[in-house]
N, C-alpha and C. Protein backbone atom coordinates (compact mmCIF):
# COMPACT_ATOMS: atom_id res chain seq x y z
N UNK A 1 -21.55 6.20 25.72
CA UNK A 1 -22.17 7.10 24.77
C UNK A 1 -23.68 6.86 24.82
N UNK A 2 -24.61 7.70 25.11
CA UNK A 2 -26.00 7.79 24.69
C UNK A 2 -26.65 7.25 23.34
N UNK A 3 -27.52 7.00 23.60
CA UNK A 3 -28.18 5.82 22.86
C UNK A 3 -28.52 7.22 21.12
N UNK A 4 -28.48 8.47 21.37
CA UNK A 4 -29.16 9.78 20.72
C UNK A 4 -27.76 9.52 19.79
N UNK A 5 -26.83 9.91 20.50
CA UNK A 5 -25.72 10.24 20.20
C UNK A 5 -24.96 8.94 19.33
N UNK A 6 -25.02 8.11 19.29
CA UNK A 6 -24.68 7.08 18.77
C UNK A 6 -25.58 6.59 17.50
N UNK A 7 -26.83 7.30 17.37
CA UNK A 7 -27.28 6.96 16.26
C UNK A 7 -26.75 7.69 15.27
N UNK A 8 -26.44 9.76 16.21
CA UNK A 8 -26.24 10.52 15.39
C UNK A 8 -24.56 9.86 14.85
N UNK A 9 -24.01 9.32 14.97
CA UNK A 9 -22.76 8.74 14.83
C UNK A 9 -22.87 7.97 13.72
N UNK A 10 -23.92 6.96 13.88
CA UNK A 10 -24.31 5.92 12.59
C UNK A 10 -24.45 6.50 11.45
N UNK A 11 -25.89 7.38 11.67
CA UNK A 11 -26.33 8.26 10.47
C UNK A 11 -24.57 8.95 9.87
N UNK A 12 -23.99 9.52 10.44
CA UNK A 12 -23.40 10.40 9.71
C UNK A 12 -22.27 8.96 9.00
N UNK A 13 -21.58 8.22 9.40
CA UNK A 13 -20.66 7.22 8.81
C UNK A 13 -21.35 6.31 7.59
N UNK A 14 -22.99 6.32 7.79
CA UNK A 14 -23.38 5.75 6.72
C UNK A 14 -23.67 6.65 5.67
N UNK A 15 -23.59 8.46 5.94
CA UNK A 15 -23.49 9.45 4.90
C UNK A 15 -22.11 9.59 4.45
N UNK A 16 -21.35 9.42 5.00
CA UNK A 16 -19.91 9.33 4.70
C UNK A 16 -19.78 8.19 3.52
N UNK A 17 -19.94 7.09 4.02
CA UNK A 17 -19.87 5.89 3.28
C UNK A 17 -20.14 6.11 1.44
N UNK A 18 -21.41 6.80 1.67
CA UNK A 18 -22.06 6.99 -0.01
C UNK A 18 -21.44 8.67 -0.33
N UNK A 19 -20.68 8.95 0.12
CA UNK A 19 -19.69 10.09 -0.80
C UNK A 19 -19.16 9.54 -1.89
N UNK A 20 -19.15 10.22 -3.02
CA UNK A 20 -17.94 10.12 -3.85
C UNK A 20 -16.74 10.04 -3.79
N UNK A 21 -16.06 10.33 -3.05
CA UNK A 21 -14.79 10.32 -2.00
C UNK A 21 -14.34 8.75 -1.83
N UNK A 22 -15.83 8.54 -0.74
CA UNK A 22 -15.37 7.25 -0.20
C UNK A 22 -15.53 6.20 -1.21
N UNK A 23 -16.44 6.31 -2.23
CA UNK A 23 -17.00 5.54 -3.08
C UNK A 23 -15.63 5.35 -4.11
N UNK A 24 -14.70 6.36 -4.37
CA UNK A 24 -13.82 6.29 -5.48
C UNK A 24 -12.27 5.46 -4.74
N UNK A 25 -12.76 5.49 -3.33
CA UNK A 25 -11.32 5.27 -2.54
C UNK A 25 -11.44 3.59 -2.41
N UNK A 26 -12.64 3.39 -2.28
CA UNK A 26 -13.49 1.96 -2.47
C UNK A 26 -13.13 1.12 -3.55
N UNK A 27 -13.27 1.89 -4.80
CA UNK A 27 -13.08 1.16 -6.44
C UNK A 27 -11.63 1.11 -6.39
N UNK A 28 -10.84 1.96 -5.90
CA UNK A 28 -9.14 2.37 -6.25
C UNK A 28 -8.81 0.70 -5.21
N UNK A 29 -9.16 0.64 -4.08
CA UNK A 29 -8.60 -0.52 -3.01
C UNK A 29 -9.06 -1.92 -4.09
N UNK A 30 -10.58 -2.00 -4.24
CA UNK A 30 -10.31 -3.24 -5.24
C UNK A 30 -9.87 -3.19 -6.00
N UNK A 31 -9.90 -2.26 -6.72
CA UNK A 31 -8.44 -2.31 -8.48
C UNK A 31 -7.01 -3.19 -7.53
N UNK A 32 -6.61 -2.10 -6.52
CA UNK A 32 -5.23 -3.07 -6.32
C UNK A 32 -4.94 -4.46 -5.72
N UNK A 33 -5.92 -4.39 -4.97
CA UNK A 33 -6.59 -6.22 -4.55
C UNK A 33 -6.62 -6.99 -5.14
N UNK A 34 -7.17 -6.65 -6.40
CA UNK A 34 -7.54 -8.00 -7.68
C UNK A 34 -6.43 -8.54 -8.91
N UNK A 35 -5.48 -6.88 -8.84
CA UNK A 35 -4.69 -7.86 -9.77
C UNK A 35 -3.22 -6.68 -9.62
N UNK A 36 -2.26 -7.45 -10.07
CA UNK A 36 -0.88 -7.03 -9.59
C UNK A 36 -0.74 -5.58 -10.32
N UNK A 37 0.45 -4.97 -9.91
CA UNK A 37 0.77 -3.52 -10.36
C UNK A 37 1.90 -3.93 -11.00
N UNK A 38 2.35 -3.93 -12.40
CA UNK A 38 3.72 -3.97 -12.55
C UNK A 38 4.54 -2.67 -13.09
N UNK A 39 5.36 -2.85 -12.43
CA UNK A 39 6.32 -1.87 -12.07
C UNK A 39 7.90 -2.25 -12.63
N UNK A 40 8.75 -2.24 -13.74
CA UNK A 40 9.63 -2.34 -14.31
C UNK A 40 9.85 -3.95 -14.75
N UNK A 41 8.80 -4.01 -14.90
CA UNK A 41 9.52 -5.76 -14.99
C UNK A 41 9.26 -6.52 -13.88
N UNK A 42 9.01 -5.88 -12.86
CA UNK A 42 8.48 -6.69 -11.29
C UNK A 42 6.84 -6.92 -11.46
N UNK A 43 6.07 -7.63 -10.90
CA UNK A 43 4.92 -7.95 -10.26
C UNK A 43 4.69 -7.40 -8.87
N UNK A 44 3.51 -6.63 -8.56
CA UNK A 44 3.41 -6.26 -7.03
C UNK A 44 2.07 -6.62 -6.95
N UNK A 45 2.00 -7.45 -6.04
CA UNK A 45 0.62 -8.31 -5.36
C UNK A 45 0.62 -7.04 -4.38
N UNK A 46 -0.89 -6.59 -3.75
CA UNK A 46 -0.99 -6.00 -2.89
C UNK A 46 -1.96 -6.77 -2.13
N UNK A 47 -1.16 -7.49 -0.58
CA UNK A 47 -1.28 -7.87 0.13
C UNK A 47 -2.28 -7.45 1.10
N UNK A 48 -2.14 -6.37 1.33
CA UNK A 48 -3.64 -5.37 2.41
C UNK A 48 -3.07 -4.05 1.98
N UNK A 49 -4.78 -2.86 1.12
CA UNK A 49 -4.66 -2.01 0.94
C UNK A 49 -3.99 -0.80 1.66
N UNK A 50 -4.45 -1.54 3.03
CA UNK A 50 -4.29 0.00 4.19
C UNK A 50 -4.50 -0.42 5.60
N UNK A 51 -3.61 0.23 6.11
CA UNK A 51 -2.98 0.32 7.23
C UNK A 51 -2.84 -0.88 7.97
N UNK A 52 -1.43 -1.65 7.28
CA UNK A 52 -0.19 -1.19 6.53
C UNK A 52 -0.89 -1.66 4.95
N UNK A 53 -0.54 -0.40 4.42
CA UNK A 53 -0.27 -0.90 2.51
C UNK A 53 0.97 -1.73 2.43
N UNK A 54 0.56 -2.86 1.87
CA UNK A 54 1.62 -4.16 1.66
C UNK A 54 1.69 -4.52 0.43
N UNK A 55 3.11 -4.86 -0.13
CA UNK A 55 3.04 -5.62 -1.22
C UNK A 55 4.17 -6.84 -1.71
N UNK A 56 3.64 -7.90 -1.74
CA UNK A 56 4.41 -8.78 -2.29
C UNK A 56 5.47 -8.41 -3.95
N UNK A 57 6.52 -8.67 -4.03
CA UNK A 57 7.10 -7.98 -5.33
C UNK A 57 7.75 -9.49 -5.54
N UNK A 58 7.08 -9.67 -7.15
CA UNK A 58 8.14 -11.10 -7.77
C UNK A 58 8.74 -11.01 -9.21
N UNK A 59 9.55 -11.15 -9.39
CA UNK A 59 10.63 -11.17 -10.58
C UNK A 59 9.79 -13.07 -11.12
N UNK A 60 9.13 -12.82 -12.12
CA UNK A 60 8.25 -14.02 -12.39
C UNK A 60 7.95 -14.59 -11.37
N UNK A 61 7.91 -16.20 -10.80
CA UNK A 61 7.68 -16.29 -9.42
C UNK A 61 7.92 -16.29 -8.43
N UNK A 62 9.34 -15.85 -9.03
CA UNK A 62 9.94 -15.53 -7.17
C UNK A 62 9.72 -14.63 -6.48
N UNK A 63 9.71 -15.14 -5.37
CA UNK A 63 9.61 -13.59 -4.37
C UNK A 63 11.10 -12.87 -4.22
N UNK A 64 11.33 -11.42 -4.40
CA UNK A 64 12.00 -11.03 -4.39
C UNK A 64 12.00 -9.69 -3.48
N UNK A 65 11.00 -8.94 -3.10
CA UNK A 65 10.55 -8.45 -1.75
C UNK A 65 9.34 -8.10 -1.75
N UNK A 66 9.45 -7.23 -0.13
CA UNK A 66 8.16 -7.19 0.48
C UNK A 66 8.12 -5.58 0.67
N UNK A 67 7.45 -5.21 0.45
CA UNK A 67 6.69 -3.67 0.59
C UNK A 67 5.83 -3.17 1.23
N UNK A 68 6.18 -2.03 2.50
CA UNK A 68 5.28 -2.22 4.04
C UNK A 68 5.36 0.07 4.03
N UNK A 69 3.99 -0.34 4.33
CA UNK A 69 3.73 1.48 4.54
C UNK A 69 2.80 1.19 5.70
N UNK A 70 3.61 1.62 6.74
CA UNK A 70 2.41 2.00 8.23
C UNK A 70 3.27 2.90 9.40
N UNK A 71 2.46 3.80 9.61
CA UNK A 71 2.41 4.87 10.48
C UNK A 71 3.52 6.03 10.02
N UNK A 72 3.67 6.24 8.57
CA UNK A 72 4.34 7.51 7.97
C UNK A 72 5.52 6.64 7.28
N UNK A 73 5.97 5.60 7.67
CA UNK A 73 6.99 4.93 6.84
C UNK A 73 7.20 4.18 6.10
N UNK A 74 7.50 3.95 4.95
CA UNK A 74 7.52 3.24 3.66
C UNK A 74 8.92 1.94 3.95
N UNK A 75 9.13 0.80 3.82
CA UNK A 75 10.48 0.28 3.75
C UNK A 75 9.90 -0.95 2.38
N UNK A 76 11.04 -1.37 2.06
CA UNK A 76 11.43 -2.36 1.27
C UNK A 76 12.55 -3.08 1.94
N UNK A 77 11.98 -4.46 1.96
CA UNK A 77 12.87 -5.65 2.54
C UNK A 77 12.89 -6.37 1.49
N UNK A 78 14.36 -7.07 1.33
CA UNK A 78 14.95 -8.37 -0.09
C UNK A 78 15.29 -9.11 1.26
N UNK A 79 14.96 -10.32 0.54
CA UNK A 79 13.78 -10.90 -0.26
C UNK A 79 12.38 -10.79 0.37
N UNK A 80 12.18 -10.82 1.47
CA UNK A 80 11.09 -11.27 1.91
C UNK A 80 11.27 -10.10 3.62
N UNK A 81 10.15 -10.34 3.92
CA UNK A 81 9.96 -9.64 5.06
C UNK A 81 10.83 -10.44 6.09
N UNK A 82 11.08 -9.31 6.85
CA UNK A 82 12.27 -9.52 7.97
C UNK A 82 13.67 -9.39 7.36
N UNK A 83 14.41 -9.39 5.85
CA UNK A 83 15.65 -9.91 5.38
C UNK A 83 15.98 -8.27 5.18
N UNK A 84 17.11 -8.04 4.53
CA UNK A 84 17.51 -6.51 5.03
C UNK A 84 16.54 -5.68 3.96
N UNK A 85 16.43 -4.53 5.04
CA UNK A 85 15.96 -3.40 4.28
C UNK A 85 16.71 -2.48 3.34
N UNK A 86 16.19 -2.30 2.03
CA UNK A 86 17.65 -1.93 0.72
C UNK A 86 16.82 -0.59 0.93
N UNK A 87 15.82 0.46 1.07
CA UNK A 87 15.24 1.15 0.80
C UNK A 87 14.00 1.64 1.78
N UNK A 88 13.74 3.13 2.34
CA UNK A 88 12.92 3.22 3.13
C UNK A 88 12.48 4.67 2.98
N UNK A 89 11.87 5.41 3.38
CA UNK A 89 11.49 6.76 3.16
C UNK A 89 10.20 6.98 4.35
N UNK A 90 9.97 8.47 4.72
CA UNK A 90 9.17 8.44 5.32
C UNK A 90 7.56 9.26 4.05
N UNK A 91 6.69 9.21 4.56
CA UNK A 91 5.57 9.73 3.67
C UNK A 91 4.49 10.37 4.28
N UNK A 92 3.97 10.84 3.36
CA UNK A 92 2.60 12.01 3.23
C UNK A 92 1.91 10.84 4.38
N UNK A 93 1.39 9.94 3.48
CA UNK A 93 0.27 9.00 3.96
C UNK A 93 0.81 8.48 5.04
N UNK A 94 0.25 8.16 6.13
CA UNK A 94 0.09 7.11 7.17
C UNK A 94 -0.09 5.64 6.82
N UNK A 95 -0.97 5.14 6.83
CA UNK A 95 -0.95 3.96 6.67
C UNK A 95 -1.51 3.31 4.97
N UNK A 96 -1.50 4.79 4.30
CA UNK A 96 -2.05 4.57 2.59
C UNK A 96 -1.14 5.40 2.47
N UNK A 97 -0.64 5.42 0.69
CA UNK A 97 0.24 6.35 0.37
C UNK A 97 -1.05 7.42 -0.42
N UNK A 98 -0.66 8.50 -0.24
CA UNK A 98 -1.22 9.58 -0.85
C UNK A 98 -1.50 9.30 -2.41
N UNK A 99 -1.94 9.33 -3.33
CA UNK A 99 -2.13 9.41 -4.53
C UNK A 99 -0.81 9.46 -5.56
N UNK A 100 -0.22 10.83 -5.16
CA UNK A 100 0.76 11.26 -6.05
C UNK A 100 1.98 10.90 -5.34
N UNK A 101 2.25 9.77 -4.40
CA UNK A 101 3.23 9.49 -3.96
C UNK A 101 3.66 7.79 -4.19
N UNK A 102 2.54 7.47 -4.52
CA UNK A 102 2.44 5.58 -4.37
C UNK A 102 3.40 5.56 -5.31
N UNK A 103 3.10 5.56 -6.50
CA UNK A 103 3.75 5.27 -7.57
C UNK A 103 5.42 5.34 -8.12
N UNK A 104 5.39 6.99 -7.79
CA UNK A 104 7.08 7.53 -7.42
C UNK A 104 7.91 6.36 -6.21
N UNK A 105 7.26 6.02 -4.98
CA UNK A 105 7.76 5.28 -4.25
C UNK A 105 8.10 3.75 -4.42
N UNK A 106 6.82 3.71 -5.03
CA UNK A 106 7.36 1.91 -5.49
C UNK A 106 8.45 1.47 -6.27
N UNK A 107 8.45 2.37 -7.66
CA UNK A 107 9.55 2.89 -8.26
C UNK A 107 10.87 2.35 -7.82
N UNK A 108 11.08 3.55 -6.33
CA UNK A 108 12.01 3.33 -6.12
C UNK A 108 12.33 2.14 -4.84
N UNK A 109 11.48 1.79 -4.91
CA UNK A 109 11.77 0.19 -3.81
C UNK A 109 12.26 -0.39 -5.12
N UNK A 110 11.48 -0.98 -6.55
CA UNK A 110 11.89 -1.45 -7.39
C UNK A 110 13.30 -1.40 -7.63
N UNK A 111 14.00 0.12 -8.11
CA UNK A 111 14.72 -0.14 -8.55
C UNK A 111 15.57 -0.85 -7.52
N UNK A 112 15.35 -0.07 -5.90
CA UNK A 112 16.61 -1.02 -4.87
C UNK A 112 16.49 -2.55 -5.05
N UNK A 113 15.22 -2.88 -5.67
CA UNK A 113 15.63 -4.39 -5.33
C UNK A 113 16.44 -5.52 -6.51
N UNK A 114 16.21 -4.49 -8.07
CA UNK A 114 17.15 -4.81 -8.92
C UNK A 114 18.59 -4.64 -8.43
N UNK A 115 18.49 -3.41 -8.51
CA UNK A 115 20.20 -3.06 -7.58
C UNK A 115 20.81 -4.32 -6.89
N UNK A 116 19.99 -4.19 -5.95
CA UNK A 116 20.19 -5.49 -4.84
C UNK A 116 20.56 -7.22 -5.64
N UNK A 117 19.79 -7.45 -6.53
CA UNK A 117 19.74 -8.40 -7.33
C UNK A 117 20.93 -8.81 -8.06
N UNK A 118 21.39 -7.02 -8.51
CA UNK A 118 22.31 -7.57 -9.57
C UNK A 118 23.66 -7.24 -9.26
N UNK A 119 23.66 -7.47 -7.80
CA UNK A 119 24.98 -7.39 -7.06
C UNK A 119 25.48 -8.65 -6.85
């Protein structure tokens, strides 16, 4: 790439950067970074915002599963990553869940992993 062309590249990613857009997508990733989501009685640590959105899930301190969104697919593994998958779906988002989808989805990893629990 040309030395022209590569600035015009810079300039525009560092106009990108200071959007409102990017700026609100910015505040939303540290909100879930810093402190857990709870979701029925579970704890969800979020492990890495994006690509893969991850989340640790604990019933007080146990680990009780793991929560993985990358490249359109959502799964839930009990207990822990690698152990069976109770729950999976495919999604809007790629490697983030869309807005109006995160929430509905975790949901239902949650409830599979009570399910799972109280078998």
């Amino acid at each position: 790439m040309d030395t022209e062309r590569s600035k015009k590249l810079f300039e525009l990613l560092a106009e990108l950067e200071q959007s409102p857009e990017a700026q609100r997508l910015d505040r939303e990733w540290g909100e879930r970074m810093s402190k857990p989501i709870e979701v029925d009685g579970f704890s969800l640590v979020c492990t890495c915002g994006a690509c893969p959105e991850q989340y640790d899930v604990f019933d007080g301190e146990k680990k009780v599963g793991y929560l993985r969104l990358r490249h359109g697919h959502f799964r839930c593994d009990y207990p822990d990553c690698g152990g069976d998958t109770i729950y999976q779906s495919d999604t809007k988002g790629d490697g983030i869940f869309d807005d109006d989808e995160r929430m509905p989805e975790l949901k239902r990893a949650v409830a599979a992993i009570r399910e799972r629990m109280n078998k």
